[in-house]
PDB file of N, CA and C in Angstrom:
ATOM      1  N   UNK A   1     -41.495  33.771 -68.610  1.00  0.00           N
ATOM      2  CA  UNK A   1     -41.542  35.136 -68.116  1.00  0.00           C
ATOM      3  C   UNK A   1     -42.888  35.416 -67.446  1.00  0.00           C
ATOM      4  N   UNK A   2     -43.714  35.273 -67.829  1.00  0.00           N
ATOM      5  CA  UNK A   2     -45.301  35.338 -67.701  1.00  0.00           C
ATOM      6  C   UNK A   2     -45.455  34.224 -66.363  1.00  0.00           C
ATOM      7  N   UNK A   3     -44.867  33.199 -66.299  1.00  0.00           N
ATOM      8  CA  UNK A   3     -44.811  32.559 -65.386  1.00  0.00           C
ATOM      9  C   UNK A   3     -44.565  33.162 -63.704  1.00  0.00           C
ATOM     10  N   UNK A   4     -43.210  33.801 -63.861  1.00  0.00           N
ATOM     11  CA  UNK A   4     -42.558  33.971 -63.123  1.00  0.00           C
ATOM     12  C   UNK A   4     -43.066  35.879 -62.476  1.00  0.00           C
ATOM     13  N   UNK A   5     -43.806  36.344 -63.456  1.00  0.00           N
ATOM     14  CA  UNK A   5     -44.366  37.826 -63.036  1.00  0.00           C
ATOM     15  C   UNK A   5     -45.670  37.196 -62.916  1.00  0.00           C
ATOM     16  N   UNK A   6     -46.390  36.754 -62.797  1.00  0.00           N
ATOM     17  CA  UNK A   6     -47.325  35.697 -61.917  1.00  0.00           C
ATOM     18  C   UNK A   6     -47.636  35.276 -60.612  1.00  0.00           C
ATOM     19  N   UNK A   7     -45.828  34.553 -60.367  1.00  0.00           N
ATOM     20  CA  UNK A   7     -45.610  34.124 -59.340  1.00  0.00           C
ATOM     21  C   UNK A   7     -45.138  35.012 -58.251  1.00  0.00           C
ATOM     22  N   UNK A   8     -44.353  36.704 -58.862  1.00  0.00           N
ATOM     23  CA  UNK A   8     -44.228  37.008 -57.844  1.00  0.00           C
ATOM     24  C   UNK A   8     -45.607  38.376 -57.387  1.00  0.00           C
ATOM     25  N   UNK A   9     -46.668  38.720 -58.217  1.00  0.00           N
ATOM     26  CA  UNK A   9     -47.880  39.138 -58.087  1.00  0.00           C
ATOM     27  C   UNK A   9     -48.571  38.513 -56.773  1.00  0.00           C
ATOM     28  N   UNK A  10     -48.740  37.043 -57.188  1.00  0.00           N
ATOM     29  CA  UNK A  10     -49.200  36.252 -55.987  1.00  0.00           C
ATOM     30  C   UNK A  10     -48.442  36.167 -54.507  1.00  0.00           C
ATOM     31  N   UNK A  11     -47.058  36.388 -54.901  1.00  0.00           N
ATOM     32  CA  UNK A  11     -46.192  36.416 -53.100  1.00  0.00           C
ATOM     33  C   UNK A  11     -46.627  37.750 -53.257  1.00  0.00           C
ATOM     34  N   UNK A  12     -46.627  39.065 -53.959  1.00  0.00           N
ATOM     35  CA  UNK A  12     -47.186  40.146 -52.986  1.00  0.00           C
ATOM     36  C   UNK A  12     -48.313  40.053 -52.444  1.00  0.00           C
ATOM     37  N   UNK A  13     -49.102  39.908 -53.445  1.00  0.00           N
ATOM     38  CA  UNK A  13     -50.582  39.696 -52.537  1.00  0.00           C
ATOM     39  C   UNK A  13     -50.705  39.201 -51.758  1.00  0.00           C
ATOM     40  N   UNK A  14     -50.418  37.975 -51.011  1.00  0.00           N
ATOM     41  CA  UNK A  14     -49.941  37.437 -50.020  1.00  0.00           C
ATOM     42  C   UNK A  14     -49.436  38.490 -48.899  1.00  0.00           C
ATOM     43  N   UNK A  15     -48.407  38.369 -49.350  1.00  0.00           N
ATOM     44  CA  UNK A  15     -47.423  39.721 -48.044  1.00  0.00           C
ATOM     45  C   UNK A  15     -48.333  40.969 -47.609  1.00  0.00           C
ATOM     46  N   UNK A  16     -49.240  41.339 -48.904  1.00  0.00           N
ATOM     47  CA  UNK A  16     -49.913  42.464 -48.774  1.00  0.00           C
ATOM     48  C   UNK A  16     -51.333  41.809 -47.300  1.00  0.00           C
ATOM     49  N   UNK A  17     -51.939  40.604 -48.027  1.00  0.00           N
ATOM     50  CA  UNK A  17     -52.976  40.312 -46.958  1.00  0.00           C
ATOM     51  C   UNK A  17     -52.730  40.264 -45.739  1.00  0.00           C
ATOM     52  N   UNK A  18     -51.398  39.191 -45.399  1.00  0.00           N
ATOM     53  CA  UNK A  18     -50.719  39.112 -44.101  1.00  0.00           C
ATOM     54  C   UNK A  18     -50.461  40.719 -43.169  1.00  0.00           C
ATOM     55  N   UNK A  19     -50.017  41.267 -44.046  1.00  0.00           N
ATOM     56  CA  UNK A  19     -49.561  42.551 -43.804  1.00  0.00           C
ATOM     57  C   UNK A  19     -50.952  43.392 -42.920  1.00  0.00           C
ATOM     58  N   UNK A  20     -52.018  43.585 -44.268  1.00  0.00           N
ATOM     59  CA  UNK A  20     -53.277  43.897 -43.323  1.00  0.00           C
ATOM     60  C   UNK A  20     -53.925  43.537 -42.184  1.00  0.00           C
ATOM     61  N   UNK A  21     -54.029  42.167 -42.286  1.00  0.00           N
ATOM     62  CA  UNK A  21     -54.157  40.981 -41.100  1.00  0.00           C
ATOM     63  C   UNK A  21     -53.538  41.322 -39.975  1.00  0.00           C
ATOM     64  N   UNK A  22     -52.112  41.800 -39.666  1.00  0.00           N
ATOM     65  CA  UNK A  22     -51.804  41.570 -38.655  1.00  0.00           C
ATOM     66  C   UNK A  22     -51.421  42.941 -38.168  1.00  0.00           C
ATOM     67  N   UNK A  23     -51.953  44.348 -39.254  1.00  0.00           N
ATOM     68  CA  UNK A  23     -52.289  45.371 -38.771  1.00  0.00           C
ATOM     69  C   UNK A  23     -53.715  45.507 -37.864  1.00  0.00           C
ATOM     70  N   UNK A  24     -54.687  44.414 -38.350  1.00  0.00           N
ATOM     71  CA  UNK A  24     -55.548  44.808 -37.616  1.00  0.00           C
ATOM     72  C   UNK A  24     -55.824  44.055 -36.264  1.00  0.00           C
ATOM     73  N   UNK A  25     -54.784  42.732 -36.178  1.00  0.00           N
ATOM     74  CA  UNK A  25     -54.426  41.591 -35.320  1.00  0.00           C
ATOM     75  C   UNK A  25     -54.009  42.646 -34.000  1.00  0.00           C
ATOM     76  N   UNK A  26     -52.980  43.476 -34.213  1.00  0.00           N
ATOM     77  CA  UNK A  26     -52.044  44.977 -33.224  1.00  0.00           C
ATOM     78  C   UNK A  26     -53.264  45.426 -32.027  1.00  0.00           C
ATOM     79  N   UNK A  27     -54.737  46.196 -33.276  1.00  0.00           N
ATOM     80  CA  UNK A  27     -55.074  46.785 -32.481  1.00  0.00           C
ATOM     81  C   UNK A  27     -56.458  46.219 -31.857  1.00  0.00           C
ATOM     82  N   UNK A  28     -56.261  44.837 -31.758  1.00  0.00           N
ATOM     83  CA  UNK A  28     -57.153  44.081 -31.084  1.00  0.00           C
ATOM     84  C   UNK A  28     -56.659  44.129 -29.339  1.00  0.00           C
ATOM     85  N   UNK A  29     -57.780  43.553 -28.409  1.00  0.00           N
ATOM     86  CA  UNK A  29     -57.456  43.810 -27.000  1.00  0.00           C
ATOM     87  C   UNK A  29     -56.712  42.432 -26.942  1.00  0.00           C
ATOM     88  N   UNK A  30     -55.846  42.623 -25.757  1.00  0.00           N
ATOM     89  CA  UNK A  30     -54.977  41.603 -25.286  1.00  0.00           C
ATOM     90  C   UNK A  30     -55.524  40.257 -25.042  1.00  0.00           C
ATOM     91  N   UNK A  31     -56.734  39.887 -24.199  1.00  0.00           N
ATOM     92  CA  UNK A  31     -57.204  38.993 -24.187  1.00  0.00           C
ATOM     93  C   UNK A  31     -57.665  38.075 -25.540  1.00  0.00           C
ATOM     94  N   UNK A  32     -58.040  38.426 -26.606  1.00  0.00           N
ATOM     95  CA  UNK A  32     -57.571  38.238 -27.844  1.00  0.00           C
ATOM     96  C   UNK A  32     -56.470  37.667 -28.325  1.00  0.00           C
ATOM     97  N   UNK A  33     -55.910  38.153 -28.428  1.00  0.00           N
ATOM     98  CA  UNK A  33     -54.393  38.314 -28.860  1.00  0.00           C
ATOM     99  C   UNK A  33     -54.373  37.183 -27.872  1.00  0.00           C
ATOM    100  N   UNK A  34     -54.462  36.832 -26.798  1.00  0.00           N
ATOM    101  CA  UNK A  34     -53.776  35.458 -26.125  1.00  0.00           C
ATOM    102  C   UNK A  34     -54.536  34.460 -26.446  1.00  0.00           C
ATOM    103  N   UNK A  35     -55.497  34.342 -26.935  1.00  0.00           N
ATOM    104  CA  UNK A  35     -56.578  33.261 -27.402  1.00  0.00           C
ATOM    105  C   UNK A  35     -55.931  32.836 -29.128  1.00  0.00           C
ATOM    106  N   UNK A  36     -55.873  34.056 -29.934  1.00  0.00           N
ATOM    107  CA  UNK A  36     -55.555  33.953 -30.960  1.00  0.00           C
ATOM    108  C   UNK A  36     -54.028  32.864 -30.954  1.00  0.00           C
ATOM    109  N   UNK A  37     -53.099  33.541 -30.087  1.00  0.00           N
ATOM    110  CA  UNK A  37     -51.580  32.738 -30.259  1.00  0.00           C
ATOM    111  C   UNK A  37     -52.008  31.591 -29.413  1.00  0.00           C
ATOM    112  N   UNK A  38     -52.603  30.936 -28.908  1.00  0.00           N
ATOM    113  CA  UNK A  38     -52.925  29.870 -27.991  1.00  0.00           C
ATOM    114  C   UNK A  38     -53.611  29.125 -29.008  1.00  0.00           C
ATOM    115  N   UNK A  39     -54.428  29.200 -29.941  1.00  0.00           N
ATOM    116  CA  UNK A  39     -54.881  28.717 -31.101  1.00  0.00           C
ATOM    117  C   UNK A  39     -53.775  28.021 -31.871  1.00  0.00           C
ATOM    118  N   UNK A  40     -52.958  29.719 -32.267  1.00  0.00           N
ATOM    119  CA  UNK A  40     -52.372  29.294 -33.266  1.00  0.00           C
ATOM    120  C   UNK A  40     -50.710  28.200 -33.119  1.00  0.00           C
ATOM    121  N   UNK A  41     -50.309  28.356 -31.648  1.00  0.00           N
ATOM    122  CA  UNK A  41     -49.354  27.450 -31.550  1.00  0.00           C
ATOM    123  C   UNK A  41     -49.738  26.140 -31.248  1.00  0.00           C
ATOM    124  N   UNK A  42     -51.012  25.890 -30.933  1.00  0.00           N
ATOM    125  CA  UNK A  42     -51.631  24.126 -30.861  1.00  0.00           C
ATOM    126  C   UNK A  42     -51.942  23.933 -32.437  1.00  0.00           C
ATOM    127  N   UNK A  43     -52.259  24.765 -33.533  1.00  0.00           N
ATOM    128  CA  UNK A  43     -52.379  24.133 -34.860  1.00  0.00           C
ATOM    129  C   UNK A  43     -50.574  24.223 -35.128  1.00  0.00           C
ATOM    130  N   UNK A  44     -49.759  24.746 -35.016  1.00  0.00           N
ATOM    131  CA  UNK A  44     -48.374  24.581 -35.049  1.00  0.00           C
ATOM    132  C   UNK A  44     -47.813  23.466 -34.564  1.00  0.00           C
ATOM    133  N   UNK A  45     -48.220  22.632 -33.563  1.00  0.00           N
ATOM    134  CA  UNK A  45     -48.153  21.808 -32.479  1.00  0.00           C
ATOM    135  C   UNK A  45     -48.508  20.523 -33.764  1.00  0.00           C
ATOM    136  N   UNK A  46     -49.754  20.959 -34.194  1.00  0.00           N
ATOM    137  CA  UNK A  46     -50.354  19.991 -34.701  1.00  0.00           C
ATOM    138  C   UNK A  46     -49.756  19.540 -35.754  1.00  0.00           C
ATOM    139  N   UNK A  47     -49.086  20.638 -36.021  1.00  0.00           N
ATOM    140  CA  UNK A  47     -48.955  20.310 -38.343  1.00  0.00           C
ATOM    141  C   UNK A  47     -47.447  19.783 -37.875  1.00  0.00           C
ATOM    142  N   UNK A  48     -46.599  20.021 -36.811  1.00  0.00           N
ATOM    143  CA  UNK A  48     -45.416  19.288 -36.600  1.00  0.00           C
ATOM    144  C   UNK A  48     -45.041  18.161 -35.893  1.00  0.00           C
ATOM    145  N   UNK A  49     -46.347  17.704 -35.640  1.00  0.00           N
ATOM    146  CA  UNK A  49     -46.537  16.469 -35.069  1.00  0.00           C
ATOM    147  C   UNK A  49     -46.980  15.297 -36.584  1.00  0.00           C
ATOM    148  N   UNK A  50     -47.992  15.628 -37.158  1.00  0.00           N
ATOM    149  CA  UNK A  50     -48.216  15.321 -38.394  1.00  0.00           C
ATOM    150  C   UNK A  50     -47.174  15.577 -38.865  1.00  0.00           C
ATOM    151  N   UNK A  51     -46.138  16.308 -39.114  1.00  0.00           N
ATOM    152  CA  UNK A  51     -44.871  16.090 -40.048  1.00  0.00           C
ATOM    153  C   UNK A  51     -44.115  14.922 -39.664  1.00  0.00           C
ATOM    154  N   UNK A  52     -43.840  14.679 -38.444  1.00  0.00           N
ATOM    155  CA  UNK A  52     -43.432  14.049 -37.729  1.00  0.00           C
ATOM    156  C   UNK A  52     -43.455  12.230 -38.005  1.00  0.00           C
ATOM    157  N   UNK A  53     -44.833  12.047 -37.542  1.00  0.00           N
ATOM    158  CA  UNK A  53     -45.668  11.089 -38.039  1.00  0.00           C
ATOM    159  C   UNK A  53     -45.885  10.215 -39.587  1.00  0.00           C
ATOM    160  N   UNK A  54     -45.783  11.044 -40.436  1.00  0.00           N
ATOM    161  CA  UNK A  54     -45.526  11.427 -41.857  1.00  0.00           C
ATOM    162  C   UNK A  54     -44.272  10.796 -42.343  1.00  0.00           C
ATOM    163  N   UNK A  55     -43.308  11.496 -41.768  1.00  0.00           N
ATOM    164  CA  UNK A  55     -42.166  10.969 -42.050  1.00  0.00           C
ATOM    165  C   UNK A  55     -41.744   9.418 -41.442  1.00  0.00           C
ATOM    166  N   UNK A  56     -41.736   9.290 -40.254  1.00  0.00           N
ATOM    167  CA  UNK A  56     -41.932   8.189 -39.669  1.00  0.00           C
ATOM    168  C   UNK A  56     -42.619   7.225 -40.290  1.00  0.00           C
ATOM    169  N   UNK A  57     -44.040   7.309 -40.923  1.00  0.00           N
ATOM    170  CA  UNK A  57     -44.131   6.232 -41.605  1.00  0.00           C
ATOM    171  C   UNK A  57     -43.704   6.261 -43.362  1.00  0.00           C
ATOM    172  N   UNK A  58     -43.013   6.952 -43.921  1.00  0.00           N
ATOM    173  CA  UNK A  58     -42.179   7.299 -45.065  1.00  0.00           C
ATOM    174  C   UNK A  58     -41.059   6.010 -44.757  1.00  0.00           C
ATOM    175  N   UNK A  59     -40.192   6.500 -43.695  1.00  0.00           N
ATOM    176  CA  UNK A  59     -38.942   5.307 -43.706  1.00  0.00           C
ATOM    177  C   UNK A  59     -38.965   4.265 -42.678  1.00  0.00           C
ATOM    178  N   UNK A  60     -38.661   3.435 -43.163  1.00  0.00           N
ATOM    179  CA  UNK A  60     -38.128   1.974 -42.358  1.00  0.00           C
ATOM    180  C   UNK A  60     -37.687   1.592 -41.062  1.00  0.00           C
ATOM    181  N   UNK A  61     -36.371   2.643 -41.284  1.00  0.00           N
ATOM    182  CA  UNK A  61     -35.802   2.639 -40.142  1.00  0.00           C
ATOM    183  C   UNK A  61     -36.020   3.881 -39.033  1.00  0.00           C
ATOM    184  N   UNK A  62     -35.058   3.585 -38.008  1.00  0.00           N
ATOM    185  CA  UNK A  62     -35.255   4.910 -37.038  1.00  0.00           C
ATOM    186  C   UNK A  62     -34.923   6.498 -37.968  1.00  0.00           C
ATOM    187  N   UNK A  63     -35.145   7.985 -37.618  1.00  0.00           N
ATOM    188  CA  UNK A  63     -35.588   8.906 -37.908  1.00  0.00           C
ATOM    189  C   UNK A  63     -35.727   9.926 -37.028  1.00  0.00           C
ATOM    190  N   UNK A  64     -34.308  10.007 -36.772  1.00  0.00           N
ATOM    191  CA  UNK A  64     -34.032  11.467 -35.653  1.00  0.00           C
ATOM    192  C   UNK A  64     -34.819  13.264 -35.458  1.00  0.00           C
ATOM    193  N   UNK A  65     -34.827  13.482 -37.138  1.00  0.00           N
ATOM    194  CA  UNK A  65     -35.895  14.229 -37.810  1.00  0.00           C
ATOM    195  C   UNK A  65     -37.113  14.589 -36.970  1.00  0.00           C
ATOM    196  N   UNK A  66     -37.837  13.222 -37.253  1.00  0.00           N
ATOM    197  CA  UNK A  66     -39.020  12.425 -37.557  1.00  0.00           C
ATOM    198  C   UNK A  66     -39.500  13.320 -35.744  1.00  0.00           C
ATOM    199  N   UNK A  67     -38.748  12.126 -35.172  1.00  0.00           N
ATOM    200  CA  UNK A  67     -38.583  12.273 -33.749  1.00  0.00           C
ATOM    201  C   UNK A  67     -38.520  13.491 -33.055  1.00  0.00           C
ATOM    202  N   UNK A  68     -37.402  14.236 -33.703  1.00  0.00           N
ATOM    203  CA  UNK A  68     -37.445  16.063 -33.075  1.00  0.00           C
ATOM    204  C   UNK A  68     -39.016  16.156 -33.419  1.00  0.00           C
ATOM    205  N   UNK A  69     -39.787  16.554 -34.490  1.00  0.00           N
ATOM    206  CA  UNK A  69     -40.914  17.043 -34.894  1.00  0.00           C
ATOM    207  C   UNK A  69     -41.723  16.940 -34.072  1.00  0.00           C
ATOM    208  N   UNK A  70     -41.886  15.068 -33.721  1.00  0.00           N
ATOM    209  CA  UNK A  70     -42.761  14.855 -32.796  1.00  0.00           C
ATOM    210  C   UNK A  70     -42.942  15.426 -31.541  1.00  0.00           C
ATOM    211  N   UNK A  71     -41.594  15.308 -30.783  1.00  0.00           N
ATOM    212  CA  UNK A  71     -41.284  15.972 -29.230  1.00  0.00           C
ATOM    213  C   UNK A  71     -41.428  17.061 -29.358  1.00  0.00           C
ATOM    214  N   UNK A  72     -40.897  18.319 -30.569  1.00  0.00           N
ATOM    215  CA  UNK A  72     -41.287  19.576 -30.489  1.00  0.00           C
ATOM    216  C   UNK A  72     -42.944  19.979 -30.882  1.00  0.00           C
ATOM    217  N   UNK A  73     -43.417  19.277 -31.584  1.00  0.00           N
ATOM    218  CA  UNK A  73     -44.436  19.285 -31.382  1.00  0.00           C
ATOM    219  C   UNK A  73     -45.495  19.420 -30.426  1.00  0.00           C
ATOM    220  N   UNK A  74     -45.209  18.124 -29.712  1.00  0.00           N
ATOM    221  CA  UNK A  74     -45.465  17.811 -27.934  1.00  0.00           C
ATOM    222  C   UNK A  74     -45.617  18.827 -27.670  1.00  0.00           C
ATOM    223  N   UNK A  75     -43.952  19.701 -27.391  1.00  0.00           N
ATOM    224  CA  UNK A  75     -44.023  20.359 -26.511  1.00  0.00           C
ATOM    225  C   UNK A  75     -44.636  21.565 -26.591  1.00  0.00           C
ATOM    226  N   UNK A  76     -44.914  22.136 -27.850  1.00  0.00           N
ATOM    227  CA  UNK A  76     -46.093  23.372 -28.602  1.00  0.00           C
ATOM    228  C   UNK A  76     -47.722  23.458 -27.995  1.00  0.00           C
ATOM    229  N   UNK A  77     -47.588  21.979 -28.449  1.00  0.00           N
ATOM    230  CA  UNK A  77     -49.290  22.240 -27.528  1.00  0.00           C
ATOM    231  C   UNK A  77     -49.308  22.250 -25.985  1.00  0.00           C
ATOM    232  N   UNK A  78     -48.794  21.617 -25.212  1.00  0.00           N
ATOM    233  CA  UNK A  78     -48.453  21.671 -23.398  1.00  0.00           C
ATOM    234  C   UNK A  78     -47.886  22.746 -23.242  1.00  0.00           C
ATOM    235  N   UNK A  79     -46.993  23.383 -23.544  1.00  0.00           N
ATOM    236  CA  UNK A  79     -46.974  24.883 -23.870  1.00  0.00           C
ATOM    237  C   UNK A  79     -48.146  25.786 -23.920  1.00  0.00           C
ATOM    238  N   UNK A  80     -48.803  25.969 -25.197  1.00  0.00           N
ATOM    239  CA  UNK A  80     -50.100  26.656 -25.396  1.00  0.00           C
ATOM    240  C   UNK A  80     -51.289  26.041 -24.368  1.00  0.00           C
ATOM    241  N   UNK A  81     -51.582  25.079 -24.382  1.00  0.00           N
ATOM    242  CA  UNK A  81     -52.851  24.487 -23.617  1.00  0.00           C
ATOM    243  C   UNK A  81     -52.633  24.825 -21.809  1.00  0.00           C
ATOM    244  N   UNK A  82     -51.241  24.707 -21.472  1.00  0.00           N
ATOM    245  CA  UNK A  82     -51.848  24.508 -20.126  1.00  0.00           C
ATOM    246  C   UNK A  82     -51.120  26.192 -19.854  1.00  0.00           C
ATOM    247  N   UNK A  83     -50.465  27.208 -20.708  1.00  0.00           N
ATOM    248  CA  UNK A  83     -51.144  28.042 -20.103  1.00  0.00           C
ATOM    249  C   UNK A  83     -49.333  28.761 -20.153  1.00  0.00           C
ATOM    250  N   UNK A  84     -48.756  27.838 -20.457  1.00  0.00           N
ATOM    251  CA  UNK A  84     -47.104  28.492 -19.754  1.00  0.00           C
ATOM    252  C   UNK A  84     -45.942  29.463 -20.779  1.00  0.00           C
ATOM    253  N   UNK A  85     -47.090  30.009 -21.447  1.00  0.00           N
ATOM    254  CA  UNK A  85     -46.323  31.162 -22.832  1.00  0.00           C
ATOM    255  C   UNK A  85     -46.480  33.031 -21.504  1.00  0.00           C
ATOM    256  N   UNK A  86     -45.466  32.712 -21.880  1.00  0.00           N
ATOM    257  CA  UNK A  86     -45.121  34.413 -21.437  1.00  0.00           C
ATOM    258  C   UNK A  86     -45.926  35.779 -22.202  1.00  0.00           C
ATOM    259  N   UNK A  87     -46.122  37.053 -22.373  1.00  0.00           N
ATOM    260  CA  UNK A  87     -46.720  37.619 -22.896  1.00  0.00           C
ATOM    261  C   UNK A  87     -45.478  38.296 -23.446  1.00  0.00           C
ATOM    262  N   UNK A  88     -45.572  38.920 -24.346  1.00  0.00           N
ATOM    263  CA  UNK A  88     -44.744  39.893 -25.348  1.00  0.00           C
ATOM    264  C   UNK A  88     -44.160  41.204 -24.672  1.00  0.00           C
ATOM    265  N   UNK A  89     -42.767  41.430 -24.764  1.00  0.00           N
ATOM    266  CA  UNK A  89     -42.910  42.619 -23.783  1.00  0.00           C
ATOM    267  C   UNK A  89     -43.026  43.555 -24.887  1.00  0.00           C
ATOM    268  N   UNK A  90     -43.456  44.452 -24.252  1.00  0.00           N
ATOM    269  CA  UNK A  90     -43.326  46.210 -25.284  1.00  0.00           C
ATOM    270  C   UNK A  90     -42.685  46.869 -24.839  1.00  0.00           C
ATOM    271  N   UNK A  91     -41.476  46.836 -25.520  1.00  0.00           N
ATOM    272  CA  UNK A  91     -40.376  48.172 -25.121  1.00  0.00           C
ATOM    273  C   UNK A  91     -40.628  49.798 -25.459  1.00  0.00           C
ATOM    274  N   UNK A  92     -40.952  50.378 -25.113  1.00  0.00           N
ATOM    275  CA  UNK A  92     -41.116  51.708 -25.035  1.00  0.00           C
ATOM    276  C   UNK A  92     -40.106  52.734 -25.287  1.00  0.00           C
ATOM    277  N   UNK A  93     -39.586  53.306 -25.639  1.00  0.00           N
ATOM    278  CA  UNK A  93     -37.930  54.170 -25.773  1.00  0.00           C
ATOM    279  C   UNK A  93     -38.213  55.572 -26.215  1.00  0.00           C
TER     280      UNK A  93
END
């Protein structure tokens, strides 16, 4: 019991930090905000390329998995790095 009202203390706090974080992420200027997601989809790039890799040397044989990770990976950072992410629209209503 103690375990488990523990565990979910820690996912709020969590949700709660994220939560603040990306209230104050909003009212940052745009140029920001495109540096920040340009960051953060080349470490995305990164950790699914390393999954990728990971697995690949885990099994023996070929690894379709393995393979998506890698190529989507790839394609996360050439994406972010050279520039070709669209900006967010804001719908207004």
């Amino acid at each position: 019991m103690a375990k488990g009202l523990m565990i979910m203390l820690v996912v709020f706090l969590v949700v709660g930090i994220l939560g603040w974080i990306m209230n104050k992420f909003g009212n940052a200027p745009e140029e920001k905000k495109k540096k920040y997601r340009k960051v953060f989809l080349g470490l995305y790039g990164l950790l699914w390329i390393g999954q990728g890799i990971f697995s690949m040397n885990e099994s023996n044989d070929f690894d379709w998995i393995a393979t998506a990770y890698l190529v989507l990976g790839l394609v996360l950072l050439i994406i972010a790095f050279y520039g070709k992410l669209r900006d967010p629209v804001n719908s207004t209503s």
